[in-house]
C-alpha atoms as a PDB file:
ATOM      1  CA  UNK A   1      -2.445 -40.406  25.570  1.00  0.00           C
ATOM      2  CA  UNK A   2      -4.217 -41.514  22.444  1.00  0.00           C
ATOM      3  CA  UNK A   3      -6.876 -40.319  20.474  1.00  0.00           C
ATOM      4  CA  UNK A   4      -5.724 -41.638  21.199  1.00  0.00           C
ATOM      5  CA  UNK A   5      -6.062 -38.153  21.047  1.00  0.00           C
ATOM      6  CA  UNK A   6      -9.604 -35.158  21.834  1.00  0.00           C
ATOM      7  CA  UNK A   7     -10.994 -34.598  20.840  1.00  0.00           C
ATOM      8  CA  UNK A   8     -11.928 -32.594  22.461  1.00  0.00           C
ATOM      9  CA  UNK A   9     -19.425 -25.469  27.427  1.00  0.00           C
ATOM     10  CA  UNK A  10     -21.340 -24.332  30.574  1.00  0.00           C
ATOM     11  CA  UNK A  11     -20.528 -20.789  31.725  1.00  0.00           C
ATOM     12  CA  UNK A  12     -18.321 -22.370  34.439  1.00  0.00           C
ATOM     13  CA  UNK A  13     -16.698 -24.935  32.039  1.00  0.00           C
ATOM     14  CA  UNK A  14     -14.712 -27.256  34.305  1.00  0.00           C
ATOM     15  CA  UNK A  15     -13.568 -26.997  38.435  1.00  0.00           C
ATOM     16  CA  UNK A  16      -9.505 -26.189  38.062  1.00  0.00           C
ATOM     17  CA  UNK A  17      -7.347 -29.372  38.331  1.00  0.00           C
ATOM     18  CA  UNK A  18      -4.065 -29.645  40.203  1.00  0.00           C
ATOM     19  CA  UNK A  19      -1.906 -32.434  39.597  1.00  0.00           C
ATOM     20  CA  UNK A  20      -4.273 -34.767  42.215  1.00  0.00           C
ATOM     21  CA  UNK A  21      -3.637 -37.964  41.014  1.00  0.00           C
ATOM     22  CA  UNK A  22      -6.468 -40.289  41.626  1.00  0.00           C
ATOM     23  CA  UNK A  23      -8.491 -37.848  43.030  1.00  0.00           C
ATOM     24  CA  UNK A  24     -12.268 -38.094  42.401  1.00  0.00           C
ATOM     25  CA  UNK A  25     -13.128 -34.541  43.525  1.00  0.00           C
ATOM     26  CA  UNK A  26     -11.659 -33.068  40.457  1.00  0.00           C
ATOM     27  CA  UNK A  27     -13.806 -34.965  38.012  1.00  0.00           C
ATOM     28  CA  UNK A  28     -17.091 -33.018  38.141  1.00  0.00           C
ATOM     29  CA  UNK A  29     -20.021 -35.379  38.475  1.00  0.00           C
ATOM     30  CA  UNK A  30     -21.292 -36.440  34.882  1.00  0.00           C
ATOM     31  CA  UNK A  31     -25.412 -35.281  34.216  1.00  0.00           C
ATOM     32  CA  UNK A  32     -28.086 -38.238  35.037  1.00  0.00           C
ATOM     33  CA  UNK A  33     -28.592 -40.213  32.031  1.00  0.00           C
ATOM     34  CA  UNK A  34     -32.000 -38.916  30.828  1.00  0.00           C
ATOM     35  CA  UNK A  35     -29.981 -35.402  30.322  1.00  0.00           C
ATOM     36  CA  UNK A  36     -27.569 -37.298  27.826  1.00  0.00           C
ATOM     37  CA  UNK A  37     -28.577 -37.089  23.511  1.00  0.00           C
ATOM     38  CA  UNK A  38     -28.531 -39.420  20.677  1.00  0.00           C
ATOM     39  CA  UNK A  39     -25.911 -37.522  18.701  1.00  0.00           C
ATOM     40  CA  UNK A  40     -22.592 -35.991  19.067  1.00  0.00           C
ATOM     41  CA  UNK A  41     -22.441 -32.924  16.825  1.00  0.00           C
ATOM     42  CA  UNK A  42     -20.710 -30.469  18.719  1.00  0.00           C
ATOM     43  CA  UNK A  43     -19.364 -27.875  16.358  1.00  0.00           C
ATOM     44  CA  UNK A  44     -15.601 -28.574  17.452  1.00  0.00           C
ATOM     45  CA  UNK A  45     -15.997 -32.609  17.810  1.00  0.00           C
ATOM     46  CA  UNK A  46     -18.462 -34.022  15.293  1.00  0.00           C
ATOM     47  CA  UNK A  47     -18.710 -37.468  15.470  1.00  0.00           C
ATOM     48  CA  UNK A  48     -21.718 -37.698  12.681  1.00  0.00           C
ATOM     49  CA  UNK A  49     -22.268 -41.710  11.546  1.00  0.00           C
ATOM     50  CA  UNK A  50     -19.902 -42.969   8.819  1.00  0.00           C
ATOM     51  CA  UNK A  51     -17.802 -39.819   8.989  1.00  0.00           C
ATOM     52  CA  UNK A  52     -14.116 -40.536   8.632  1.00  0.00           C
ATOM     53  CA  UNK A  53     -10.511 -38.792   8.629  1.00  0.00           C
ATOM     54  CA  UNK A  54      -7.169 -39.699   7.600  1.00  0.00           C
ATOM     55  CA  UNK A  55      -3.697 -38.157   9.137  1.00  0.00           C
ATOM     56  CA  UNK A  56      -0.401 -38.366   7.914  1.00  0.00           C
ATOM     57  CA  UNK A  57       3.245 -37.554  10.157  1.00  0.00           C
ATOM     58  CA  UNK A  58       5.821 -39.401  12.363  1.00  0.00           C
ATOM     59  CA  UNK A  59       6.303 -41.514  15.007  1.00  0.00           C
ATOM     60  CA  UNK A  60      10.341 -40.957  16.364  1.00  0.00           C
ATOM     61  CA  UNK A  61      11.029 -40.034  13.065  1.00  0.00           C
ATOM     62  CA  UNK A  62       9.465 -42.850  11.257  1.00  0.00           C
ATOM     63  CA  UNK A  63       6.230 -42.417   8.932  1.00  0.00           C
ATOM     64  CA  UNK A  64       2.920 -42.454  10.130  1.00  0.00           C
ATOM     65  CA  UNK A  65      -0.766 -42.469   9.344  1.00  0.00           C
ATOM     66  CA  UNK A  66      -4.060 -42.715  11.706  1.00  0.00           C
ATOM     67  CA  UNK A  67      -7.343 -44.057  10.070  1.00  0.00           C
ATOM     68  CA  UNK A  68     -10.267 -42.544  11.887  1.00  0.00           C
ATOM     69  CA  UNK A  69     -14.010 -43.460  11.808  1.00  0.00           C
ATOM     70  CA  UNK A  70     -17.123 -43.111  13.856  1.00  0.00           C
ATOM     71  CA  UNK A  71     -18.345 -46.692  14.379  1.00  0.00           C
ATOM     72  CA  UNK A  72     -22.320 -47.235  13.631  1.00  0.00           C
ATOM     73  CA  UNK A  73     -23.605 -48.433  16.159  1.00  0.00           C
ATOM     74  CA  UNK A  74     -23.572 -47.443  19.973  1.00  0.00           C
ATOM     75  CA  UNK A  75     -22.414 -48.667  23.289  1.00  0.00           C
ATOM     76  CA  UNK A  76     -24.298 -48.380  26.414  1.00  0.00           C
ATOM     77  CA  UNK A  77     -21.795 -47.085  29.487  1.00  0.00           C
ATOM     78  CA  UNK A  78     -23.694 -46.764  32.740  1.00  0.00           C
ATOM     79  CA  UNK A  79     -26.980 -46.433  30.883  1.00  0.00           C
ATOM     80  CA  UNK A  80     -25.435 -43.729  28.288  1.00  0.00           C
ATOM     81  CA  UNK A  81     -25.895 -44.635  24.626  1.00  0.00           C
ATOM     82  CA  UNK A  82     -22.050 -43.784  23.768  1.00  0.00           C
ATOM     83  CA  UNK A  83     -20.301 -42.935  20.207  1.00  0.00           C
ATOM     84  CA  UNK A  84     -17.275 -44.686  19.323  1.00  0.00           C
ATOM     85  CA  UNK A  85     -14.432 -43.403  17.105  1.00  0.00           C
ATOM     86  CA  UNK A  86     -11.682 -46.309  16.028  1.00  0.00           C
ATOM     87  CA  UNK A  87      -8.416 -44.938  15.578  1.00  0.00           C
ATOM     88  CA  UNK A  88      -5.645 -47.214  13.662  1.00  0.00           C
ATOM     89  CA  UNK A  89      -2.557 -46.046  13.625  1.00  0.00           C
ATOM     90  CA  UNK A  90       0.321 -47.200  11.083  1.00  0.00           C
ATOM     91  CA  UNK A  91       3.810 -47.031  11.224  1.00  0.00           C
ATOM     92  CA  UNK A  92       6.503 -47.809   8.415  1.00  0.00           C
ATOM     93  CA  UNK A  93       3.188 -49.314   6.866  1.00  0.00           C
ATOM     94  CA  UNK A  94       2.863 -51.800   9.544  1.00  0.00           C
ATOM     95  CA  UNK A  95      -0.334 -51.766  11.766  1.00  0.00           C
ATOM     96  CA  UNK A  96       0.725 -50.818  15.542  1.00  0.00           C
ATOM     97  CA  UNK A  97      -2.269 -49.661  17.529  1.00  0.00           C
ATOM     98  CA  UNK A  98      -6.050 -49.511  17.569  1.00  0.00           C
ATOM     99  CA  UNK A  99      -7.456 -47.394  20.010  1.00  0.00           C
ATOM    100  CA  UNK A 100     -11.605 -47.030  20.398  1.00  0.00           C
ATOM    101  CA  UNK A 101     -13.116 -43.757  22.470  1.00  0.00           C
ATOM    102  CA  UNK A 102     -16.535 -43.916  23.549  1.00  0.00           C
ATOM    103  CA  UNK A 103     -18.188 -40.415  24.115  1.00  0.00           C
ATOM    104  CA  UNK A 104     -21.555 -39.110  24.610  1.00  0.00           C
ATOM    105  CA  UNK A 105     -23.530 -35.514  24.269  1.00  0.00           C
ATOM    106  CA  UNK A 106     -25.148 -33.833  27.241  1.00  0.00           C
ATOM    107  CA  UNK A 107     -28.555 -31.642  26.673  1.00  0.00           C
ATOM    108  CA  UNK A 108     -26.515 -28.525  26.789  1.00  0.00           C
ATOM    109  CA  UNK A 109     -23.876 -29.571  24.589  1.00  0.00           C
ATOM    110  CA  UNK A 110     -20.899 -30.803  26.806  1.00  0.00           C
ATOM    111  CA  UNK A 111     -19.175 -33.812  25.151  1.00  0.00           C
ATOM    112  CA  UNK A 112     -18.182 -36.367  27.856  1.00  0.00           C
ATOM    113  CA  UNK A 113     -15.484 -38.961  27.801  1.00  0.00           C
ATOM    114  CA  UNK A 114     -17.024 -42.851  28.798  1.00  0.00           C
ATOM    115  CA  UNK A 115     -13.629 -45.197  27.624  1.00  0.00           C
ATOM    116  CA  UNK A 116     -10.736 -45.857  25.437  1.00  0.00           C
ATOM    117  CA  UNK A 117     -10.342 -49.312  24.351  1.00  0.00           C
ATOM    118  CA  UNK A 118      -6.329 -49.148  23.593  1.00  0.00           C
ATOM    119  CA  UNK A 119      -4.536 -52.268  21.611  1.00  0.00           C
ATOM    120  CA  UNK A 120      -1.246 -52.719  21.039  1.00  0.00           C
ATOM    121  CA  UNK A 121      -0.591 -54.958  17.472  1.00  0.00           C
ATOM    122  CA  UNK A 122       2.253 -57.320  18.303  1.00  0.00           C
ATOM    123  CA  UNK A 123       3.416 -60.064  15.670  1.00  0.00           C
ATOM    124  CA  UNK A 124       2.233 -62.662  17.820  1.00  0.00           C
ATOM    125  CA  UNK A 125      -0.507 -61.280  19.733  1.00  0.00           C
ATOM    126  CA  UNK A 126      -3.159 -57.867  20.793  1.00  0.00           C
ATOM    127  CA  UNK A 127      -1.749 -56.365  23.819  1.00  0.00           C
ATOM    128  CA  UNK A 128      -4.088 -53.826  25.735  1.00  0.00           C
ATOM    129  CA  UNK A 129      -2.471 -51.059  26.768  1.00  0.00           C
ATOM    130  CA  UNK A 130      -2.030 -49.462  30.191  1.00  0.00           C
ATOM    131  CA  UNK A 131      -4.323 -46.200  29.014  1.00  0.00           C
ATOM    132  CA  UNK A 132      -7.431 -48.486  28.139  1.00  0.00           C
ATOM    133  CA  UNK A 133     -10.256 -47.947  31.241  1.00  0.00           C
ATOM    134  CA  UNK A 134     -14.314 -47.975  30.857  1.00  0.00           C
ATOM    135  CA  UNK A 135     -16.665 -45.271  33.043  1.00  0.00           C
ATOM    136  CA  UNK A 136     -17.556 -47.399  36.116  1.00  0.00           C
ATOM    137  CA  UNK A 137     -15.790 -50.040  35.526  1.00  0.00           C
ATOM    138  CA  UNK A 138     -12.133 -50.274  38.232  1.00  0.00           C
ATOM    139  CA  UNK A 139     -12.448 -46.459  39.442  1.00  0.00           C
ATOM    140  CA  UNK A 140     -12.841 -45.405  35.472  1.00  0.00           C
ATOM    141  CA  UNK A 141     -14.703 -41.756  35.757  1.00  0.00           C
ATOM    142  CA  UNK A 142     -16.455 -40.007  32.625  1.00  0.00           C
ATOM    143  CA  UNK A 143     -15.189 -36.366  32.288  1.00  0.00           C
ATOM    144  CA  UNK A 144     -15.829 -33.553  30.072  1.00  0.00           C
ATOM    145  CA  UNK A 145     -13.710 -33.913  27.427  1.00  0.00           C
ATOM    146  CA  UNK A 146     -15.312 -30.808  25.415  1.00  0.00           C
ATOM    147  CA  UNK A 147     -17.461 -27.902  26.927  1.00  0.00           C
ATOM    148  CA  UNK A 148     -20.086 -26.375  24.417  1.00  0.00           C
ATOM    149  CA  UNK A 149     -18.928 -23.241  24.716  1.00  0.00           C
ATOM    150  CA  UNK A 150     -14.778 -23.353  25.015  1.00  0.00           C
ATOM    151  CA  UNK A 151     -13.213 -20.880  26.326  1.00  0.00           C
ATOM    152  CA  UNK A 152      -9.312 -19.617  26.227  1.00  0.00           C
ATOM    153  CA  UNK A 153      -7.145 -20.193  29.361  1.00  0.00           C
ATOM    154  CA  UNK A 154      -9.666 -22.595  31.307  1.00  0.00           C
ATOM    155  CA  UNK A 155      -8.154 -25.582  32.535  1.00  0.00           C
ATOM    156  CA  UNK A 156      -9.834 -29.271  33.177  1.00  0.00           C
ATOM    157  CA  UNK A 157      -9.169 -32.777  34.077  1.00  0.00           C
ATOM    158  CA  UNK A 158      -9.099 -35.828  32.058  1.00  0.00           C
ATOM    159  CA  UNK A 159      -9.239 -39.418  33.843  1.00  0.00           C
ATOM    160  CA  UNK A 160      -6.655 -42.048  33.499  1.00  0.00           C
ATOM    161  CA  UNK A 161      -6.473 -45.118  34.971  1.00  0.00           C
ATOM    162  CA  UNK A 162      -3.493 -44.240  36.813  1.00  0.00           C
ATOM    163  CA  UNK A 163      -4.413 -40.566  37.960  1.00  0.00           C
ATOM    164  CA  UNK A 164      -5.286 -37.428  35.421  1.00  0.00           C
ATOM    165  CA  UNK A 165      -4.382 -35.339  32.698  1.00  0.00           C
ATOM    166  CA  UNK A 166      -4.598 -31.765  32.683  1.00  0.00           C
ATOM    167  CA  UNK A 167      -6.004 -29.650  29.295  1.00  0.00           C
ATOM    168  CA  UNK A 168      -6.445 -26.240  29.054  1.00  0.00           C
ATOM    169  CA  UNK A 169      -7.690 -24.516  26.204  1.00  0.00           C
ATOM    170  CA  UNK A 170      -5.008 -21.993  25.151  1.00  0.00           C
ATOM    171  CA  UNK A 171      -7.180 -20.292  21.507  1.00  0.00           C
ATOM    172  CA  UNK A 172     -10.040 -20.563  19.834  1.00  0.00           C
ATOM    173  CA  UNK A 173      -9.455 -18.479  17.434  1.00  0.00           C
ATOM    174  CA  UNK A 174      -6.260 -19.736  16.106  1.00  0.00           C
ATOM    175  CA  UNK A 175      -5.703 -19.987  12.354  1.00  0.00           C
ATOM    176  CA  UNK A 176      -4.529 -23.739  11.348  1.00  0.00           C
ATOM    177  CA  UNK A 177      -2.615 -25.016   7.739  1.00  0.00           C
ATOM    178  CA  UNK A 178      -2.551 -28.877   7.530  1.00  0.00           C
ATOM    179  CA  UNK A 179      -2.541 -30.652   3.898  1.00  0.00           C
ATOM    180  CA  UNK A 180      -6.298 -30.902   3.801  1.00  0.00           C
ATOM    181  CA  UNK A 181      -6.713 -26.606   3.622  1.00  0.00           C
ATOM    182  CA  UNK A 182      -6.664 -23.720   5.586  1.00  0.00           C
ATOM    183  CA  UNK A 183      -8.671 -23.217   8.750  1.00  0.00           C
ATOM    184  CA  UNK A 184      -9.848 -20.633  10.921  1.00  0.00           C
ATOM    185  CA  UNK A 185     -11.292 -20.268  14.311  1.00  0.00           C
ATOM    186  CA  UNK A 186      -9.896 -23.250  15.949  1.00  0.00           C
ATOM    187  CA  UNK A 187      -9.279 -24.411  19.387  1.00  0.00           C
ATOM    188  CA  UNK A 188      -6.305 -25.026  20.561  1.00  0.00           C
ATOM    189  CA  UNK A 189      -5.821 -27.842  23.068  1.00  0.00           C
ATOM    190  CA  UNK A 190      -2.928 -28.121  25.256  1.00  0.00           C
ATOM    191  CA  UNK A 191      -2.458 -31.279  27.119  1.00  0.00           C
ATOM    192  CA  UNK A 192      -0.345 -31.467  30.607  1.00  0.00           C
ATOM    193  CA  UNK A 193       1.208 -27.723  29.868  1.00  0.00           C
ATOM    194  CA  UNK A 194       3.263 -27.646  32.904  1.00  0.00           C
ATOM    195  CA  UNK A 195       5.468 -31.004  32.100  1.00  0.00           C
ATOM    196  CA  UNK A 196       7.088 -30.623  29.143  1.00  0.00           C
ATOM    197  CA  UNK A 197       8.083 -33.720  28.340  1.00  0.00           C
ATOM    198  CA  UNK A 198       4.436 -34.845  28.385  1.00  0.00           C
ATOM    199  CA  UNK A 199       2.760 -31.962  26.806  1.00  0.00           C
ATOM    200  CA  UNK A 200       0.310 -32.470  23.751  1.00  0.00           C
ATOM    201  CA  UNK A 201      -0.699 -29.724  21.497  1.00  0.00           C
ATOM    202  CA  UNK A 202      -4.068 -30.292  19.655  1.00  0.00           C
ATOM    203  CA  UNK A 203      -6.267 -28.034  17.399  1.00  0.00           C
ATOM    204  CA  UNK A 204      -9.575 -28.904  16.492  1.00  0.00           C
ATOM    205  CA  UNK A 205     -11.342 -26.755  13.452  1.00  0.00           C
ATOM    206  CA  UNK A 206     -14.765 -26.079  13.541  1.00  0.00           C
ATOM    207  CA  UNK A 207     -17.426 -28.843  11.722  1.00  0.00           C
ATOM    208  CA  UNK A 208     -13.966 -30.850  11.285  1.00  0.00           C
ATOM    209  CA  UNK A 209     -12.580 -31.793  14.413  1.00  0.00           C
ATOM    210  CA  UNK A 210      -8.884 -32.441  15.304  1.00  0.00           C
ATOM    211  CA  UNK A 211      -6.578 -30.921  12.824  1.00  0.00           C
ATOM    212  CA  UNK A 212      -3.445 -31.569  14.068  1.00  0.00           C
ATOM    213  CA  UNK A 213      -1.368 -33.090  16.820  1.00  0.00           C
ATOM    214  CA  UNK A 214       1.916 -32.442  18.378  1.00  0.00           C
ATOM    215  CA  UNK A 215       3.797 -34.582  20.683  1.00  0.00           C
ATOM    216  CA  UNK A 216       6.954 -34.760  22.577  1.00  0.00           C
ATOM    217  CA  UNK A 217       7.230 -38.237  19.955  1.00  0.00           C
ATOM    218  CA  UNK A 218       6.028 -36.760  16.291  1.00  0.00           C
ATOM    219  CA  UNK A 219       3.008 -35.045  14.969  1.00  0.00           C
ATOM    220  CA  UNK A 220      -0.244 -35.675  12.882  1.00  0.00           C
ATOM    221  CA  UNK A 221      -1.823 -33.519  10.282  1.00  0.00           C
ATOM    222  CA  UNK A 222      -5.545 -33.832   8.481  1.00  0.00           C
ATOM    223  CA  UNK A 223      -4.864 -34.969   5.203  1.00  0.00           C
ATOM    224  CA  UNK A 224      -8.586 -36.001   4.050  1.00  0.00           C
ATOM    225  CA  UNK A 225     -11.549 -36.570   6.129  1.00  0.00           C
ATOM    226  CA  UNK A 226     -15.666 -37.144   4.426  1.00  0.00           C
ATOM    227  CA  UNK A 227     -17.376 -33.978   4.358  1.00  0.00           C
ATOM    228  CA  UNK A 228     -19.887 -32.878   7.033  1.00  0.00           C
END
C-alpha cells in the first residue's frame, strides 16, 4: 500500500476488523458532510498548504527517494472538500510512481481517507495501479485513516479496492531517529500485523507527520520536510 503510505480520535476510535474482505460493515459510516472542516491539521498528520517532505531509503536494495507535497487546491469527494498529498517516488534516479491521497478533517478531529490516485511511470506509458479507488465511486468507502485521539493497541480497517487492510496502533509514545533529528512521542503504525509478509511499520511524529516506513520491500526515512 502506498502513501502510498498514512498517514495516518473518538473515545471508541474504530469497530475491530477481522480479515472480512469486502465487507462494508467494518468501515464505520463516515460523518454527514456539514460535520467535515476546511483544514487538515491534526497534530500527527498535518497536511498545512505548501508544506512538503522529502525521504530517502531502498526499494529491493536499490536507492530511493519520495517527494511529498500537499497540493493547493481541493477536491470535492461526495460533497467533502478533500486535501491531496502527491507522493513521487524515485528509484536509481528514475521516476517510478506517483501516487495522490485525498483526505478530509471531521469536526472532532478524525482524519478520513476519500482516494488514492496510484500511477505507475512506464517508458512508454502511465499505468494506474490496482490500489487506486475514489469514495463512492465502484464500492470505494472513506475510512478513518487517523482518530484525534490515538490510542495504543486499537485496531481499524482501511479500504482497498479488493477487500481491507488492517492498522493498529502499537505506541504513541515511541522515540524515533531518522536523518532529519530526533523525535519523541510518536505513533507507531502497524499495517496488516498478523501477515508478515505484508506488514508495514509506520511512525508518525507529532506537527511532522510520517517519519519513517518499513516494509517487507525497503524502508523510508524523513530527511527534510518545510517547517510547520
Amino acid at each position: 500500500m502506498s502513501v502510498r503510505s498514512l498517514l495516518f480520535g473518538l473515545p471508541l476510535l474504530l469497530a475491530a476488523c477481522g480479515s472480512g474482505a469486502g465487507d462494508g460493515s467494518a468501515f464505520p459510516p463516515p460523518p454527514d458532510t456539514a460535520s467535515f472542516v476546511a483544514r487538515v491539521d491534526h497534530r500527527y498528520f498535518p497536511l498545512e498548504p505548501g508544506r512538503s517532505w522529502v525521504y530517502q531509503g531502498d526499494d529491493l536494495g536499490r536507492p530511493a527517494r519520495e517527494e511529498v507535497r500537499t497540493l493547493p487546491e481541493t477536491r470535492p469527494i461526495l460533497g467533502v472538500a478533500c486535501t491531496g498529498i502527491e507522493e513521487w517516488r524515485f528509484v536509481d534516479g528514475f521516476p517510478t510512481e506517483t501516487t495522490t491521497e485525498w483526505f478530509a478533517q471531521d469536526r472532532e478531529g478524525n482524519v478520513w481517507k476519500f482516494g488514492e490516485e496510484s500511477y505507475l511511470l512506464a517508458v512508454s506509458a502511465t499505468v494506474p495501479t490496482s490500489d487506486s479507488w475514489i469514495a463512492g465511486v465502484a464500492g470505494g468507502r472513506p475510512w478513518r485513516a487517523f482518530a484525534a485521539a490515538p490510542r495504543a493497541g486499537e485496531r481499524f480497517p482501511g479500504y482497498r479496492p479488493d477487500g481491507s487492510d488492517v492498522f493498529e496502533i502499537s505506541s504513541f509514545v515511541a522515540t524515533v531517529t531518522v536523518p532529519a533529528g530526533v523525535f519523541g512521542d510518536c505513533v507507531e503504525l502497524v499495517e496488516n500485523p498478523d501477515d508478515p509478509e505484508d506488514t508495514d511499520i509506520i511512525l508518525y511524529g507529532s506537527r511532522v507527520g510520517r517519519l519513517s516506513e518499513r516494509t517487507s520491500t525497503g524502508m523510508m526515512e524523513l530527511v527534510w520536510t518545510t517547517p510547520p
